[in-house]
C-alpha atoms as a PDB file:
ATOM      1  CA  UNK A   1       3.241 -28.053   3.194  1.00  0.00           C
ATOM      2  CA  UNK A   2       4.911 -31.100   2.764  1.00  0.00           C
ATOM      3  CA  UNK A   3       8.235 -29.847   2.935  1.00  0.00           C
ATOM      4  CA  UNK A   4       7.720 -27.741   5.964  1.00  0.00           C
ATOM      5  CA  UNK A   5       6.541 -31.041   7.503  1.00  0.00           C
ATOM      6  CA  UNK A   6      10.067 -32.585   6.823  1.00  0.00           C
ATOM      7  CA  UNK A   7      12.111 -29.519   7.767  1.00  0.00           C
ATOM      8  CA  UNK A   8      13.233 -29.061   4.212  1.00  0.00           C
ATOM      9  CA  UNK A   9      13.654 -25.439   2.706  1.00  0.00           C
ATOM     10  CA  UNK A  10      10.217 -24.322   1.479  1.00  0.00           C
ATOM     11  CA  UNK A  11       9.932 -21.863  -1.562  1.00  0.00           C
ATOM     12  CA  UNK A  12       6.403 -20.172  -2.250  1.00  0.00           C
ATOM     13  CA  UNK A  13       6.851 -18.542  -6.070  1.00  0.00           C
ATOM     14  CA  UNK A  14       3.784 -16.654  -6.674  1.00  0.00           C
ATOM     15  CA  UNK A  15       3.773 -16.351 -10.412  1.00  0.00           C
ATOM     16  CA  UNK A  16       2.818 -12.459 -10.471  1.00  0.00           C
ATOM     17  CA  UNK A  17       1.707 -11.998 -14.323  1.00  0.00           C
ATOM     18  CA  UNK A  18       1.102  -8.152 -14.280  1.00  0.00           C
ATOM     19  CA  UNK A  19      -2.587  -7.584 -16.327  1.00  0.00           C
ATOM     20  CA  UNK A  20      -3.932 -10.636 -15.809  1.00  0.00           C
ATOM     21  CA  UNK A  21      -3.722 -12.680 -12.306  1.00  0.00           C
ATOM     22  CA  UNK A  22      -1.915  -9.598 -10.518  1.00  0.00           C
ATOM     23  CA  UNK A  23      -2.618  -6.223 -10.766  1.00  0.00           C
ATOM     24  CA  UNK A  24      -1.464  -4.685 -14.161  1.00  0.00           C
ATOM     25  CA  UNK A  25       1.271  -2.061 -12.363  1.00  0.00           C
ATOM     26  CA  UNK A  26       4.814  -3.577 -11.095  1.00  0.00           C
ATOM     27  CA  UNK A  27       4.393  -2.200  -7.496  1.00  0.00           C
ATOM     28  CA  UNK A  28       0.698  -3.811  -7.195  1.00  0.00           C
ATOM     29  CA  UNK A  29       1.903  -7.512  -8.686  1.00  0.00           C
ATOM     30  CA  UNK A  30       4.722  -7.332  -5.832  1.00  0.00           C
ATOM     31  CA  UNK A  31       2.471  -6.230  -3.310  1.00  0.00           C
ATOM     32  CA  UNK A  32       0.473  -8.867  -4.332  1.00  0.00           C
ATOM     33  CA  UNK A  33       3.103 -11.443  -4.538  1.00  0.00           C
ATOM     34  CA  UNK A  34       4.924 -10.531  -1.343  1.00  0.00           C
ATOM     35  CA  UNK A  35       1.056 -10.963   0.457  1.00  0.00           C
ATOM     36  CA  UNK A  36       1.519 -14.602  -0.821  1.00  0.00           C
ATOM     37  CA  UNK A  37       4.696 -15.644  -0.243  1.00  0.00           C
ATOM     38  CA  UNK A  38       4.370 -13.909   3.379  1.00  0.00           C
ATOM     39  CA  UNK A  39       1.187 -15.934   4.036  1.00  0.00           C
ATOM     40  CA  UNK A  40       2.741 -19.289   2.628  1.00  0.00           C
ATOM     41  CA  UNK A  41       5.939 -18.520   5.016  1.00  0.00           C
ATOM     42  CA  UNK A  42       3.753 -18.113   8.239  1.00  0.00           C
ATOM     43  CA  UNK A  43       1.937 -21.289   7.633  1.00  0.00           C
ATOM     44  CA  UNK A  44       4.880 -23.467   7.509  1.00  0.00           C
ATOM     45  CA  UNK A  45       6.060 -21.918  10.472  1.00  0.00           C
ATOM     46  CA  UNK A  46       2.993 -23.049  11.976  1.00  0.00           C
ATOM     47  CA  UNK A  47       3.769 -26.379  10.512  1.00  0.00           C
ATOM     48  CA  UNK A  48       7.032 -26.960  12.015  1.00  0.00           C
ATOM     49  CA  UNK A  49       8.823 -23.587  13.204  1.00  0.00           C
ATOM     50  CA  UNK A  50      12.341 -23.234  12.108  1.00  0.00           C
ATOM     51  CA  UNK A  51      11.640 -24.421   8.743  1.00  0.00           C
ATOM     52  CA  UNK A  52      14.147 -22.726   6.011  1.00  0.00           C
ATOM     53  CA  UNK A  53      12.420 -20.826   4.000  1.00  0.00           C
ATOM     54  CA  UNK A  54      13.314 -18.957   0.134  1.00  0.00           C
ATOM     55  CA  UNK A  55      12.632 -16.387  -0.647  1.00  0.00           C
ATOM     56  CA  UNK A  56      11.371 -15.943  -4.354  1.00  0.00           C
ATOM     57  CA  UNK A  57       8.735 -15.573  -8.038  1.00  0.00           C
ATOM     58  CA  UNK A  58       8.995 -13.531 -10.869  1.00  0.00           C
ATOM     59  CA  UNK A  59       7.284 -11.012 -12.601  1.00  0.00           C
ATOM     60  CA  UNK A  60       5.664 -11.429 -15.912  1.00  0.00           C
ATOM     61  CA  UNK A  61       3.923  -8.538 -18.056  1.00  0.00           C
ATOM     62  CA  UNK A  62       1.242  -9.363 -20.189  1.00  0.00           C
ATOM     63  CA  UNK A  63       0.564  -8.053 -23.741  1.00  0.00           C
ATOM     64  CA  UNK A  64      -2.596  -6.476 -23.268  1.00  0.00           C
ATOM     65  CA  UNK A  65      -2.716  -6.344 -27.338  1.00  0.00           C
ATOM     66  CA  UNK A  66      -2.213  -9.925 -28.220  1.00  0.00           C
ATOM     67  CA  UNK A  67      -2.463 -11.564 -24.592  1.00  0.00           C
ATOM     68  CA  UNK A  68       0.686 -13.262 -24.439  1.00  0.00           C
ATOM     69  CA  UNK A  69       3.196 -13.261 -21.776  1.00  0.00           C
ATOM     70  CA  UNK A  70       6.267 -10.637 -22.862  1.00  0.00           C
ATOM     71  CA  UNK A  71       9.435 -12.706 -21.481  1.00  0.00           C
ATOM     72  CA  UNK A  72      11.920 -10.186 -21.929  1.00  0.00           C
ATOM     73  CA  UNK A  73      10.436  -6.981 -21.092  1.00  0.00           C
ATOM     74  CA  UNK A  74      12.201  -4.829 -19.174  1.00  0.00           C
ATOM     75  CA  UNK A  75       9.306  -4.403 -16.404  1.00  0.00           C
ATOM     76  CA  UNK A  76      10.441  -8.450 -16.054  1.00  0.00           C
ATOM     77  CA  UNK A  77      13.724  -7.479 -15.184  1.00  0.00           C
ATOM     78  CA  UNK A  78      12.879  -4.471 -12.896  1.00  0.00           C
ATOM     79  CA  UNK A  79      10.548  -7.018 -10.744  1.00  0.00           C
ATOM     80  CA  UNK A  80      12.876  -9.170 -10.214  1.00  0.00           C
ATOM     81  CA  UNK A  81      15.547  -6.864  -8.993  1.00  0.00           C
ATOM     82  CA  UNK A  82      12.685  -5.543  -6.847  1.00  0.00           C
ATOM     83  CA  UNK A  83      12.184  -9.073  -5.575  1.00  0.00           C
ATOM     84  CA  UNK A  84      15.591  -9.397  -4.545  1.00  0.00           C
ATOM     85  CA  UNK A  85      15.776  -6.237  -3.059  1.00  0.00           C
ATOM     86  CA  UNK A  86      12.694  -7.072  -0.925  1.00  0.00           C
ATOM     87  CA  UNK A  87      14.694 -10.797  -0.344  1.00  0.00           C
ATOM     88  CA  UNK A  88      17.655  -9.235   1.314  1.00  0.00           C
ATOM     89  CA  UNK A  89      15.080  -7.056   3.698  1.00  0.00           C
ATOM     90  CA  UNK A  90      14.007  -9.906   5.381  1.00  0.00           C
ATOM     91  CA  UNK A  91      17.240 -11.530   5.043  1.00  0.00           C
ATOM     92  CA  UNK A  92      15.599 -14.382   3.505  1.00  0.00           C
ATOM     93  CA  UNK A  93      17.827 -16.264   0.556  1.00  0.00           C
ATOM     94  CA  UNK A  94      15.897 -16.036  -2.855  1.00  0.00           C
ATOM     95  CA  UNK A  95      15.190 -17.438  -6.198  1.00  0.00           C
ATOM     96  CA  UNK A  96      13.513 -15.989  -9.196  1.00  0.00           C
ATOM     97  CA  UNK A  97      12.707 -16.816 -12.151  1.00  0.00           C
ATOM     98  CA  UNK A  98      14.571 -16.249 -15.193  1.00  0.00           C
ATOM     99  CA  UNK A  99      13.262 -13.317 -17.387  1.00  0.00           C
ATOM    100  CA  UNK A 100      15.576 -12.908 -20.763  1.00  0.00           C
ATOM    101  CA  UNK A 101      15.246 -14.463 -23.387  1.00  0.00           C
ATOM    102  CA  UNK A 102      16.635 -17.732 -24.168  1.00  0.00           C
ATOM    103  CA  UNK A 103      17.148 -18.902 -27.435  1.00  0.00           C
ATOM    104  CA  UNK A 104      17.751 -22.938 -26.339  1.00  0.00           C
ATOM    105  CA  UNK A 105      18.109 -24.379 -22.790  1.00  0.00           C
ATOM    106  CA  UNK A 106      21.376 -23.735 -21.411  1.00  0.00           C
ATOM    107  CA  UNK A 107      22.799 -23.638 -17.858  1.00  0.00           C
ATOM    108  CA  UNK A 108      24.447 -20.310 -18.415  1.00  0.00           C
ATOM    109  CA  UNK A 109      21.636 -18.462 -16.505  1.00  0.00           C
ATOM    110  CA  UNK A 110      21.351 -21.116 -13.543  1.00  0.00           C
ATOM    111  CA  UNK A 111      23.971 -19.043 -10.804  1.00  0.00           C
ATOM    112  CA  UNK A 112      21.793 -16.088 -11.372  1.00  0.00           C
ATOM    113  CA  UNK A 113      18.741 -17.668 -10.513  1.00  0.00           C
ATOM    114  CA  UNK A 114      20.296 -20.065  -7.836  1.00  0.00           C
ATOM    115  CA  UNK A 115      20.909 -16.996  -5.559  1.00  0.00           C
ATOM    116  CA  UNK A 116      20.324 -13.148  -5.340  1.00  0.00           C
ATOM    117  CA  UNK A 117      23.729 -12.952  -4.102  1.00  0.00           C
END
């Protein structure tokens, strides 16, 4: 909320992490995570109308097997492009979270994430 307060551009990134704090099919986490990011974006209008907003999260599958978090799966990828695809509905810029696999830190991914172009 403090950024809506300054008039800065305000990003709500529900971390959607499919089988475990979202619902455990794609099309329920973004339900889920568009409900959020919807509800964040109407209370910083309320805060100070006008305020930019982004447009953005990522979607994480679970291993139900050993509970970890499968970076790399290709239900990852397929949220994200769903993300964006929701994004450019409401004409809102975006940002998402990076879902491949990196092997060390590198800014080779960041113009992909910067913008759903």
């Amino acid at each position: 909320m403090y950024m809506a307060q300054k008039g800065l551009p305000t990003i709500f990134t529900p971390g959607m992490v499919t089988g475990a704090g979202a619902p455990v099919t794609i099309a329920g986490a973004l339900v889920q995570g568009n409900a959020e990011m919807l509800a964040g974006f109407v209370l910083a209008q309320l805060i100070r109308p006008g305020t930019p907003l982004v447009y953005g999260g990522g979607l994480l599958p679970i291993d139900m097997r050993t509970t970890l978090m499968a970076y790399g799966a290709p239900e990852g990828m397929l949220g994200v492009s769903a993300l964006k695809e929701m994004a450019r509905h409401y004409r809102l810029p975006c940002s998402t979270l990076p879902v491949a696999p990196m092997r060390r830190p590198s800014t080779s991914r960041l113009p992909s994430r910067a913008r759903c172009g």
